[in-house]
C-alpha atoms as a PDB file:
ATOM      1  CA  UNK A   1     -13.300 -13.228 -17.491  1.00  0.00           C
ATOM      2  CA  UNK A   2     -13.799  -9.393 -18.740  1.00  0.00           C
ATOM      3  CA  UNK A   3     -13.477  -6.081 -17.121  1.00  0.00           C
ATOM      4  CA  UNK A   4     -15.531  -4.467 -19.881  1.00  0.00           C
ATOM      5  CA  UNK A   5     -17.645  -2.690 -17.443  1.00  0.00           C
ATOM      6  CA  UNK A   6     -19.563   0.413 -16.919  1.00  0.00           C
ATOM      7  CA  UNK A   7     -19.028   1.439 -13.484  1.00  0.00           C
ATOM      8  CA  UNK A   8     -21.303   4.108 -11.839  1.00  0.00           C
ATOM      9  CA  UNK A   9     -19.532   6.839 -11.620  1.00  0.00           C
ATOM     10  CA  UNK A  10     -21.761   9.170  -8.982  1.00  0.00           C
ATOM     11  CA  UNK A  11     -24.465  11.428 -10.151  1.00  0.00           C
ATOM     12  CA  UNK A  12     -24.781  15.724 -10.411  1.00  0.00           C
ATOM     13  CA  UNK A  13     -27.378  15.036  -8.027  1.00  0.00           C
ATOM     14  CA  UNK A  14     -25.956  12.650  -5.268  1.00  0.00           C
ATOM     15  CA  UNK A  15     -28.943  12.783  -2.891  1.00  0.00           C
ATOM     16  CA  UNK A  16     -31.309  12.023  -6.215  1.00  0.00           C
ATOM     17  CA  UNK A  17     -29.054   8.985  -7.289  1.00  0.00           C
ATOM     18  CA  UNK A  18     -31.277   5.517  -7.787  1.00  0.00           C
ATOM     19  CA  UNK A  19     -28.166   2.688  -8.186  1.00  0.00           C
ATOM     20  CA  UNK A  20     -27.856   0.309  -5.634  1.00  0.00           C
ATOM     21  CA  UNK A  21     -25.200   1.026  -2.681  1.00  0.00           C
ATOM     22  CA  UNK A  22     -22.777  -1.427  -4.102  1.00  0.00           C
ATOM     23  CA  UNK A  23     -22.245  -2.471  -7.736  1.00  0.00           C
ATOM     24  CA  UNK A  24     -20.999  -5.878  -8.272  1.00  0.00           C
ATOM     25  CA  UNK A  25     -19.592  -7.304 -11.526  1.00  0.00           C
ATOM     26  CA  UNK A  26     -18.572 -10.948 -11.365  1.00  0.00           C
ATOM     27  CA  UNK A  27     -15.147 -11.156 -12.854  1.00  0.00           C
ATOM     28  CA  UNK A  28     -15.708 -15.130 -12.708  1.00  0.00           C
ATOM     29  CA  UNK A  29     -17.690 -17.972 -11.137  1.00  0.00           C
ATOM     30  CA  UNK A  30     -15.652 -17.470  -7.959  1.00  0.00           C
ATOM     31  CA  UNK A  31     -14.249 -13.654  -8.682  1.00  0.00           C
ATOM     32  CA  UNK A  32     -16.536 -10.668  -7.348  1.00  0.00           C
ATOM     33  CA  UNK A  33     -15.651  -6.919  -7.655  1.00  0.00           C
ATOM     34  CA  UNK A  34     -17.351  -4.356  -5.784  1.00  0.00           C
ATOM     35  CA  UNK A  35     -17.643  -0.972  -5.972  1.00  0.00           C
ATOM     36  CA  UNK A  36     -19.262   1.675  -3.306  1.00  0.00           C
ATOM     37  CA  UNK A  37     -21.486   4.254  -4.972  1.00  0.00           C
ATOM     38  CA  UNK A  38     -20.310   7.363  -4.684  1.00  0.00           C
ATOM     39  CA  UNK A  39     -23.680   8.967  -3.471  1.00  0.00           C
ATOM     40  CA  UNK A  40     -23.040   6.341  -0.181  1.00  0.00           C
ATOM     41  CA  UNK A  41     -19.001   8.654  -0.297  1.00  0.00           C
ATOM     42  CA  UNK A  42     -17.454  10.016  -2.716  1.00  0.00           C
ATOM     43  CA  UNK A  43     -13.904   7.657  -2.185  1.00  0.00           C
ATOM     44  CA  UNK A  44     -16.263   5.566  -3.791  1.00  0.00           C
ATOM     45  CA  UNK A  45     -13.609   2.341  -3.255  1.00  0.00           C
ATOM     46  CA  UNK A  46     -13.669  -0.926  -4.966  1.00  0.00           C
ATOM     47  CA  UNK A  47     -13.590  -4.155  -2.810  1.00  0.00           C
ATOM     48  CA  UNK A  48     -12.675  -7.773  -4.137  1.00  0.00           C
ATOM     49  CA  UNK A  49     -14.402 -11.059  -3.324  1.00  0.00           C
ATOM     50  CA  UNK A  50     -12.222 -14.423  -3.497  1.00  0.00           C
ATOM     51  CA  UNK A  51     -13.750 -17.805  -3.160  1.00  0.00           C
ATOM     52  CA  UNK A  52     -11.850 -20.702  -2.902  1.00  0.00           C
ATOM     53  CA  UNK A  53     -12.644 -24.627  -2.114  1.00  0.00           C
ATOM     54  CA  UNK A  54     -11.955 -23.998   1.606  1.00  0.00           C
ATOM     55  CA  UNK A  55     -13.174 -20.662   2.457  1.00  0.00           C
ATOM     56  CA  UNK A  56     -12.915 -17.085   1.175  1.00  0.00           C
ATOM     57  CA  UNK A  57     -11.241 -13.796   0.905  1.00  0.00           C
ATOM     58  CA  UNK A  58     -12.658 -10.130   1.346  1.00  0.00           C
ATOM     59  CA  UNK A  59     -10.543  -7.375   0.306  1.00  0.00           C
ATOM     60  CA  UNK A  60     -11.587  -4.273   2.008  1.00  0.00           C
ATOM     61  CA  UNK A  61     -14.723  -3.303   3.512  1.00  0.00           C
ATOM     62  CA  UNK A  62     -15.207  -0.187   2.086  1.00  0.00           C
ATOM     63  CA  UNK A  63     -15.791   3.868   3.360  1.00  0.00           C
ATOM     64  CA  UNK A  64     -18.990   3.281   5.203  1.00  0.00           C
ATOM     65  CA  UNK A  65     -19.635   1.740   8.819  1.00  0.00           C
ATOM     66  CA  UNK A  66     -23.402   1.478   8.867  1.00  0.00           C
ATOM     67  CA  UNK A  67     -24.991  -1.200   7.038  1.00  0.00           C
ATOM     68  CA  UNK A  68     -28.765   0.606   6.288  1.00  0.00           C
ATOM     69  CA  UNK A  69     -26.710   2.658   3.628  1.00  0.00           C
ATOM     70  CA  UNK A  70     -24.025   0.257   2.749  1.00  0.00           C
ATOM     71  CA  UNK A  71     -25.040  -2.949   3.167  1.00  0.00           C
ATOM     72  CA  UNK A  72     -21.535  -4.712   2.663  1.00  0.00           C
ATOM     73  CA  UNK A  73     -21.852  -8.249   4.523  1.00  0.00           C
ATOM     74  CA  UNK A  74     -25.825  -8.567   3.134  1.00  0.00           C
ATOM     75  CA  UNK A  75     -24.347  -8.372  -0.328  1.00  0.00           C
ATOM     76  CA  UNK A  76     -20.980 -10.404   0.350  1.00  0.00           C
ATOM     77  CA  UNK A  77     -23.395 -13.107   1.902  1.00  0.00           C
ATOM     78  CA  UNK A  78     -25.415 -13.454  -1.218  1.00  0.00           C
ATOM     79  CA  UNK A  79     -22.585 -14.105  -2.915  1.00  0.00           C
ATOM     80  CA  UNK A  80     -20.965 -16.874  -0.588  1.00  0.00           C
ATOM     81  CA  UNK A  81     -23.670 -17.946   1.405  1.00  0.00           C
ATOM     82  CA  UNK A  82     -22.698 -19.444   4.772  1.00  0.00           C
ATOM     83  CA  UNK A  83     -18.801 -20.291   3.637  1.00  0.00           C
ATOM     84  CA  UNK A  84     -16.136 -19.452   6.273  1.00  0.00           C
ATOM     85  CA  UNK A  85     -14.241 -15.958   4.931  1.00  0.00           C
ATOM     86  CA  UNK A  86     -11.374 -13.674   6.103  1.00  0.00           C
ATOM     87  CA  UNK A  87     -11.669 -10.179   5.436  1.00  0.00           C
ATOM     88  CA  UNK A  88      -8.326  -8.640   5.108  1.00  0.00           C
ATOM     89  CA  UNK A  89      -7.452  -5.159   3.841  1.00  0.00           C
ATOM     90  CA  UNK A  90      -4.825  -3.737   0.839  1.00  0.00           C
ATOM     91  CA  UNK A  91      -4.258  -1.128   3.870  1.00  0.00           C
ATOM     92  CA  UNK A  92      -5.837   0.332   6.849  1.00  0.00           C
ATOM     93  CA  UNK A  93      -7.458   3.660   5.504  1.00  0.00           C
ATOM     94  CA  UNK A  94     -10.211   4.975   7.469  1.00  0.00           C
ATOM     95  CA  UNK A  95     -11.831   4.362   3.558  1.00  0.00           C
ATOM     96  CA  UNK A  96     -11.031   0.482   3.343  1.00  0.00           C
ATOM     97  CA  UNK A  97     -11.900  -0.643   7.162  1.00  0.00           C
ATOM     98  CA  UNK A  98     -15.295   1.009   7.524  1.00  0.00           C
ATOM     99  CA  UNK A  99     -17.029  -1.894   7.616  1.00  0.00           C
ATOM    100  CA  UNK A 100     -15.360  -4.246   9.494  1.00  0.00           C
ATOM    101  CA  UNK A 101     -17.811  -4.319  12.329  1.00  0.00           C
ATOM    102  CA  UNK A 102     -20.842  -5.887  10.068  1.00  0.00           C
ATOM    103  CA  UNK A 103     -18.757  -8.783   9.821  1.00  0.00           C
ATOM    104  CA  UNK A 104     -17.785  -9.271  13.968  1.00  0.00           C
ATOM    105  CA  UNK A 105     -19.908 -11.672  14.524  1.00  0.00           C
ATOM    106  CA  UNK A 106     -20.321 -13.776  11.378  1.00  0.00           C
ATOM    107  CA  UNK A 107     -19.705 -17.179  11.361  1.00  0.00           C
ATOM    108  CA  UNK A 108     -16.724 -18.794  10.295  1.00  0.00           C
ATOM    109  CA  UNK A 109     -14.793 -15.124  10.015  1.00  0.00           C
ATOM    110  CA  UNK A 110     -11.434 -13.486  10.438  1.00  0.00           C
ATOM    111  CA  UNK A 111     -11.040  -9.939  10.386  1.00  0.00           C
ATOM    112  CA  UNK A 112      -7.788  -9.626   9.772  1.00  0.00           C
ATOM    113  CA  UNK A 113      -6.385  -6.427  12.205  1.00  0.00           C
ATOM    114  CA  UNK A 114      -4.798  -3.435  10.315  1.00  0.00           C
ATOM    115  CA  UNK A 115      -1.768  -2.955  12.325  1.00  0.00           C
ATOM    116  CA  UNK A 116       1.746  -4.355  10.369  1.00  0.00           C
ATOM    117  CA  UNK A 117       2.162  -6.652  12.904  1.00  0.00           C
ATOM    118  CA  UNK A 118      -1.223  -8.161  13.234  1.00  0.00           C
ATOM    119  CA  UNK A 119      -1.008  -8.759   9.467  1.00  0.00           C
ATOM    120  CA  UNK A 120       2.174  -9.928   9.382  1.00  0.00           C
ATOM    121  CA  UNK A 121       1.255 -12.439  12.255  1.00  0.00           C
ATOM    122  CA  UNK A 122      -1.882 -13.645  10.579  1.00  0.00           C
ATOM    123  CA  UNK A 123      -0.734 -14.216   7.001  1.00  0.00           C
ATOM    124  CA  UNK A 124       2.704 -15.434   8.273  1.00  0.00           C
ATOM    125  CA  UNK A 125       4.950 -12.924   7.119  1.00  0.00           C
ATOM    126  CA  UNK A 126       8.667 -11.921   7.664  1.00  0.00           C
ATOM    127  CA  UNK A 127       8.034  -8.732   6.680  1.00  0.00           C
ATOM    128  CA  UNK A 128       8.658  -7.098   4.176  1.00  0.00           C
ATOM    129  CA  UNK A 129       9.575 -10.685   2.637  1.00  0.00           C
ATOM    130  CA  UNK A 130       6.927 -12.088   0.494  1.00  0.00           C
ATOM    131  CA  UNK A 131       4.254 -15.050   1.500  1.00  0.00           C
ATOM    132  CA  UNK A 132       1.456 -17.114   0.097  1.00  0.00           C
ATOM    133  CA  UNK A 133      -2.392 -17.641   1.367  1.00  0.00           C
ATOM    134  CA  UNK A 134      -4.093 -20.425   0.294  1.00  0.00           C
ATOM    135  CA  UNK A 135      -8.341 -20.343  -0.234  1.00  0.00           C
ATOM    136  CA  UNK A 136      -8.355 -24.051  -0.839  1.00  0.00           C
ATOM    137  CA  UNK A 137      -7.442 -24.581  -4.621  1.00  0.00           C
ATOM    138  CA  UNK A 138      -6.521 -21.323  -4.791  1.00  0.00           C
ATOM    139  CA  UNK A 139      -3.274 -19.322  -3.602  1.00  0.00           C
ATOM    140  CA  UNK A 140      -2.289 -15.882  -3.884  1.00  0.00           C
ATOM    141  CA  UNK A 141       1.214 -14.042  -3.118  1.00  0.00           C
ATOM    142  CA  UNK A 142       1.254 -11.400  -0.686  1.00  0.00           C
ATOM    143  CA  UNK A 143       3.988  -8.515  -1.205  1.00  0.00           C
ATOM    144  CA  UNK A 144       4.261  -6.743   1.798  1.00  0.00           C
ATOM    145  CA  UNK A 145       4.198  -2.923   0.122  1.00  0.00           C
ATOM    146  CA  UNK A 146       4.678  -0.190   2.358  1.00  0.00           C
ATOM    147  CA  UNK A 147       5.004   3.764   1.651  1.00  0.00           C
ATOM    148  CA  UNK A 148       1.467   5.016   1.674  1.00  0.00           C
ATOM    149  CA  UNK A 149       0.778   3.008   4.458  1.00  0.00           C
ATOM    150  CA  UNK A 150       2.858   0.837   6.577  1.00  0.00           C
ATOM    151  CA  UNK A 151       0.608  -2.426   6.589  1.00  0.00           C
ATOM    152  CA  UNK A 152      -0.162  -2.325   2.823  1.00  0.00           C
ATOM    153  CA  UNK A 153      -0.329  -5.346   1.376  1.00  0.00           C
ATOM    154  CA  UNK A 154      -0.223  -5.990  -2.529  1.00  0.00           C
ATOM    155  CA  UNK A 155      -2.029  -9.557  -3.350  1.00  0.00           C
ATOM    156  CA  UNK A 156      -1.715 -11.516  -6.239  1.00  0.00           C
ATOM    157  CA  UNK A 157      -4.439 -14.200  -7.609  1.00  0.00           C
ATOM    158  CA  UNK A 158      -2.528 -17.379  -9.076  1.00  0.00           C
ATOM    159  CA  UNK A 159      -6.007 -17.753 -10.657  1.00  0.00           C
ATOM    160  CA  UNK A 160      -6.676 -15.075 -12.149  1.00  0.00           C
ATOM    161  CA  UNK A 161      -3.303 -13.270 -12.442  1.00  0.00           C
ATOM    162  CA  UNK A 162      -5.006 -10.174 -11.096  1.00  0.00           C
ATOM    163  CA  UNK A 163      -2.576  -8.367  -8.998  1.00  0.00           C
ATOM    164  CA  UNK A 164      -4.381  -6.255  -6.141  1.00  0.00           C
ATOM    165  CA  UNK A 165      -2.770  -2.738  -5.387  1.00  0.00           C
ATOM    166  CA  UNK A 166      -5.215  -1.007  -3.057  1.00  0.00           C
ATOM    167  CA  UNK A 167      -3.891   2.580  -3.092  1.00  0.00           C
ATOM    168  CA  UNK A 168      -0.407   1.940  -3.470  1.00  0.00           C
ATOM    169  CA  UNK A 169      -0.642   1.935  -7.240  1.00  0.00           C
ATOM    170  CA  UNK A 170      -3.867   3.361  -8.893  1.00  0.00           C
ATOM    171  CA  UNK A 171      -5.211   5.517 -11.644  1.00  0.00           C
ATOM    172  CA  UNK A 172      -5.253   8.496  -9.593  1.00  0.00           C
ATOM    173  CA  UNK A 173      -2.936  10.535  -6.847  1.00  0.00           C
ATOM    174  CA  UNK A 174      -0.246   7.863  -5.442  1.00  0.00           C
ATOM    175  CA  UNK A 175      -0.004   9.601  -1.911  1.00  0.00           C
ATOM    176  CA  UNK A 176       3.338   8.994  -0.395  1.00  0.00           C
ATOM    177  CA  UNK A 177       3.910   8.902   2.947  1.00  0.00           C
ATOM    178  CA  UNK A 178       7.107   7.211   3.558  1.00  0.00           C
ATOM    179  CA  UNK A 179       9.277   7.773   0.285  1.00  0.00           C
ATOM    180  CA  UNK A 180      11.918   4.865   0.484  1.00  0.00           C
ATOM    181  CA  UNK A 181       9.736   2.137   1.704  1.00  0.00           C
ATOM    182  CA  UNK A 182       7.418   3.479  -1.478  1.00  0.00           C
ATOM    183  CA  UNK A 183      10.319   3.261  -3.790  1.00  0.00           C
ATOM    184  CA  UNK A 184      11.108  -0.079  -2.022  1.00  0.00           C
ATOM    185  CA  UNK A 185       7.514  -1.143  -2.487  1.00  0.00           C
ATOM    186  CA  UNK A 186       7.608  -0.648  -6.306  1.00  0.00           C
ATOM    187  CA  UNK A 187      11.101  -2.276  -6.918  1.00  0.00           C
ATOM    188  CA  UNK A 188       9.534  -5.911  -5.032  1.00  0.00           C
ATOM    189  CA  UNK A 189       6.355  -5.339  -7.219  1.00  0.00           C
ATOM    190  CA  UNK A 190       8.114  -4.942 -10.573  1.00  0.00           C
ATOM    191  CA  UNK A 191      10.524  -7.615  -9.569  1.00  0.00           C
ATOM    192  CA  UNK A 192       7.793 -10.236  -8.826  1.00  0.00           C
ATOM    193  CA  UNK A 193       5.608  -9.027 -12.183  1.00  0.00           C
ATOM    194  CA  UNK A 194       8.853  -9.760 -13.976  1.00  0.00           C
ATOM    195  CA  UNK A 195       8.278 -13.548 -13.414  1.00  0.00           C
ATOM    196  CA  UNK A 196       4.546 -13.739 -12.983  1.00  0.00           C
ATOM    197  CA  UNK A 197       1.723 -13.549 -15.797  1.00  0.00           C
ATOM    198  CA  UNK A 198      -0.238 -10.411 -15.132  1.00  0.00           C
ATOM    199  CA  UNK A 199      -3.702 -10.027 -16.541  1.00  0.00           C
ATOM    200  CA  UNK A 200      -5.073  -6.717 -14.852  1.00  0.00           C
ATOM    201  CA  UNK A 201      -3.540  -4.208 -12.218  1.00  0.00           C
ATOM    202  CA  UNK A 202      -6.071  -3.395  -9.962  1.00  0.00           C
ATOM    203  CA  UNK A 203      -6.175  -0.420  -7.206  1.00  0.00           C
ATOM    204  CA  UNK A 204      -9.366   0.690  -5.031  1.00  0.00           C
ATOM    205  CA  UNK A 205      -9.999   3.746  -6.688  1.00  0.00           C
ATOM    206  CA  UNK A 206     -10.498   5.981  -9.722  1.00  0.00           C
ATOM    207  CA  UNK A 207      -9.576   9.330  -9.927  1.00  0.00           C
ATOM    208  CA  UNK A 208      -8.876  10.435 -13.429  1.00  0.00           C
ATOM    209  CA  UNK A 209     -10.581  11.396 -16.481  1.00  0.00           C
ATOM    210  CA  UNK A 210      -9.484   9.206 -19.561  1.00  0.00           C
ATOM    211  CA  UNK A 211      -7.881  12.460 -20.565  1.00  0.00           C
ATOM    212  CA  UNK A 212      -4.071  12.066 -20.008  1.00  0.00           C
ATOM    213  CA  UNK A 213      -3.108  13.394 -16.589  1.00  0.00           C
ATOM    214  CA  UNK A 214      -6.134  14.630 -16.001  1.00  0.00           C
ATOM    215  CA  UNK A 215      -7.571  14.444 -12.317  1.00  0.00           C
ATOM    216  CA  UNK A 216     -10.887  14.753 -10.501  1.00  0.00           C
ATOM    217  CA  UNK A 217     -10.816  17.054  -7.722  1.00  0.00           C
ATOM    218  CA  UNK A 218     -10.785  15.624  -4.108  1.00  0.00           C
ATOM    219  CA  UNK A 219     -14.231  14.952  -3.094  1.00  0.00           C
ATOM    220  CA  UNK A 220     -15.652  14.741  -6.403  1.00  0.00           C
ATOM    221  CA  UNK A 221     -19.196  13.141  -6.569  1.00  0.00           C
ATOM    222  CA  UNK A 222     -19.470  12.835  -9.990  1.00  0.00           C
ATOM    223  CA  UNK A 223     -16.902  11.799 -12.672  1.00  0.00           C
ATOM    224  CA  UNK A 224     -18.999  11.458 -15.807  1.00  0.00           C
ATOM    225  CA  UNK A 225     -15.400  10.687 -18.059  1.00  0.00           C
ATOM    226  CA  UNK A 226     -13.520   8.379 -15.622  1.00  0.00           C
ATOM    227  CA  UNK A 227     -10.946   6.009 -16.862  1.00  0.00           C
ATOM    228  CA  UNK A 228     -11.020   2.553 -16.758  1.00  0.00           C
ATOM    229  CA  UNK A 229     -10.313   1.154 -13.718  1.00  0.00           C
ATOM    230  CA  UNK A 230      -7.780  -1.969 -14.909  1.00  0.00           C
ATOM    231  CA  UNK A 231      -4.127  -1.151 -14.934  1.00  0.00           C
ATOM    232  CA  UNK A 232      -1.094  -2.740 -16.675  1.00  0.00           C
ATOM    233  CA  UNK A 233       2.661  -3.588 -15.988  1.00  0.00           C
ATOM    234  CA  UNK A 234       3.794  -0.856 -17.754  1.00  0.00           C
ATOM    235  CA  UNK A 235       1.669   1.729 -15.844  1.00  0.00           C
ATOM    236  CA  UNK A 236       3.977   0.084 -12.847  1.00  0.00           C
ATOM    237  CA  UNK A 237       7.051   1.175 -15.022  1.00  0.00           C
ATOM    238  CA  UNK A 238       6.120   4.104 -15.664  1.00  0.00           C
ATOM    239  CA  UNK A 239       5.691   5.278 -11.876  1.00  0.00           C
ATOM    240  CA  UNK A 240       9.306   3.641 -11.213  1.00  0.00           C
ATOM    241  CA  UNK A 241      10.233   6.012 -13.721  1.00  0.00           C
ATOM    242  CA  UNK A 242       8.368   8.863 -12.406  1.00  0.00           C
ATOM    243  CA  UNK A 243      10.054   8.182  -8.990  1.00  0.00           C
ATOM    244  CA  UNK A 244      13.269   8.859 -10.674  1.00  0.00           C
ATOM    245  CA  UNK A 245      12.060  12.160 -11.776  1.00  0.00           C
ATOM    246  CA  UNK A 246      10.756  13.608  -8.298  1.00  0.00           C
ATOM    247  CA  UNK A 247      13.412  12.047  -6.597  1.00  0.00           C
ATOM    248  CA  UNK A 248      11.507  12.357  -3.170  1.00  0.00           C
ATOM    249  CA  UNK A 249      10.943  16.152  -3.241  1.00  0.00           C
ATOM    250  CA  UNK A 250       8.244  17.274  -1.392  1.00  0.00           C
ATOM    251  CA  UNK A 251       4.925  18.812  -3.317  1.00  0.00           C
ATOM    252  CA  UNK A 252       2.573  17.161  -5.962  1.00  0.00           C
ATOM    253  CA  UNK A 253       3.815  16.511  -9.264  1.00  0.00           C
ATOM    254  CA  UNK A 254       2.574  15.265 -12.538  1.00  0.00           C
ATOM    255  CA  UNK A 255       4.953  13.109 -14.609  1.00  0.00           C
ATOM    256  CA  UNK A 256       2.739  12.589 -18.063  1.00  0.00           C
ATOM    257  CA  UNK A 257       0.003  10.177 -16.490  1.00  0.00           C
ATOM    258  CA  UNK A 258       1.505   9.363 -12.800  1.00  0.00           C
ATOM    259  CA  UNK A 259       0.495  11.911 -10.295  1.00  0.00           C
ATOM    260  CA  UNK A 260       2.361  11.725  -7.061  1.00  0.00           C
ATOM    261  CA  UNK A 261       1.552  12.997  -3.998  1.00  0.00           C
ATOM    262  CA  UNK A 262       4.258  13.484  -1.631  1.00  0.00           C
ATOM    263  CA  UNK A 263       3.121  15.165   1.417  1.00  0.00           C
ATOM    264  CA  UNK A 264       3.159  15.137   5.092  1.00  0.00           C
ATOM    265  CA  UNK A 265      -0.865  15.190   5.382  1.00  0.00           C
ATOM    266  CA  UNK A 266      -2.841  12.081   4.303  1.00  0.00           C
ATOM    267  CA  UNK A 267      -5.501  12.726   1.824  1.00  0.00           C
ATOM    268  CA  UNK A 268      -7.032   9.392   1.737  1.00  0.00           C
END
């Protein structure tokens, strides 16, 4: 299991670019990540692929409805095959639900709604009290995580001990929309990584250049000098500690390598 990869990163020339709509790299045997090419839109998010012995587990559907340019279920079905799947979202961005529809009528699916309540209700949830889902063989903990968006979800893999952020923790702009359940959010997440083995933090975008605080502009279609996209425990700290610092003023600040965002208009 590796995340040594080489993720496209978009192209000068966006209408000119050649790769394929989605890049996969297989994590593991039973572990798919998938990224949408930025020439497809420039969110460009990552999506994850679960399988366990029972059925399996799409995270996010990506920025794109139509399936001639993003062909999202053709490319989860090659993966699977026929096996029953839910597809469930970190959160219910306009840039993580896109593709929902190419999945209404496949067999043996769930698509999980994006409301709080329908996710709550589906996954079994007290909300904002943690739960487990089990694949079959394989559970993962759901932290209900609120403050960018009020169904976010943050999913652990017992497998794998990948811990799944969506945009709620990322290398990029950590938009805020409601700052107390976002501080809130972060507290249950450090609290739970403070008794679970952690191998990679990973959100559903990039936006940075591997120079320190250094950020792509919004809309960028090409980001040549992106960072990596894996994220550690400490990165976690150090937004708790960058909370502390803007102390739920308004505006964006940059606090060495966290950049928050905390503003009345979405950006995502």
């Amino acid at each position: 299991m590796n995340l040594d990869v080489k993720w496209h990163a978009g192209s000068p020339s966006p209408r000119a670019d050649t790769a394929p709509p989605i890049q996969v790299h297989a994590y593991a045997d039973d572990t798919w990540i998938l990224r949408q090419n930025k020439a497809i839109h420039y969110e460009a998010p990552f999506m994850f692929l679960l399988a366990g012995e029972s059925r399996c587990l799409l995270l996010d559907t990506g920025a794109t409805a139509s399936a001639e340019y993003f062909p999202l279920r053709a490319t989860v079905d090659s993966l699977i095959g026929d096996r029953p799947l839910v597809v469930a979202h970190t959160h219910g961005h306009g840039d993580h639900v896109a593709a929902d529809a190419q999945f209404a009528d496949r067999p043996d699916t769930v698509v999980v709604g994006r409301g709080r309540d329908e996710v709550a209700s589906f996954f079994g949830l007290d909300w904002p009290a943690s739960g487990i889902f089990d694949l079959g063989d394989r559970v993962l903990d759901l932290i209900p995580g609120p403050g960018h968006h009020e169904a976010a979800v943050v999913f652990y893999d017992r497998r794998t001990e990948l811990l799944f952020t969506g945009d709620t923790i990322l290398p990029g702009r950590l938009i805020i929309d409601v700052w107390d359940d976002y501080v809130a959010t972060i507290d249950r997440v450090l609290a739970f990584c403070e008794t679970h083995p952690v191998s990679h933090v990973l959100g559903c975008h990039v936006e940075m250049s591997r120079e320190r605080g250094d950020m792509y502009p919004i809309g960028s279609a090409y980001q040549p000098d992106e960072r990596p996209l894996q994220m550690a425990v400490d990165d976690i700290r150090a937004i708790r500690a960058a909370l502390d610092v803007v102390d739920g003023a308004h505006g964006v600040h940059v606090v060495d390598d966290v950049i928050i965002f905390h503003l009345s208009v979405h950006v995502h």
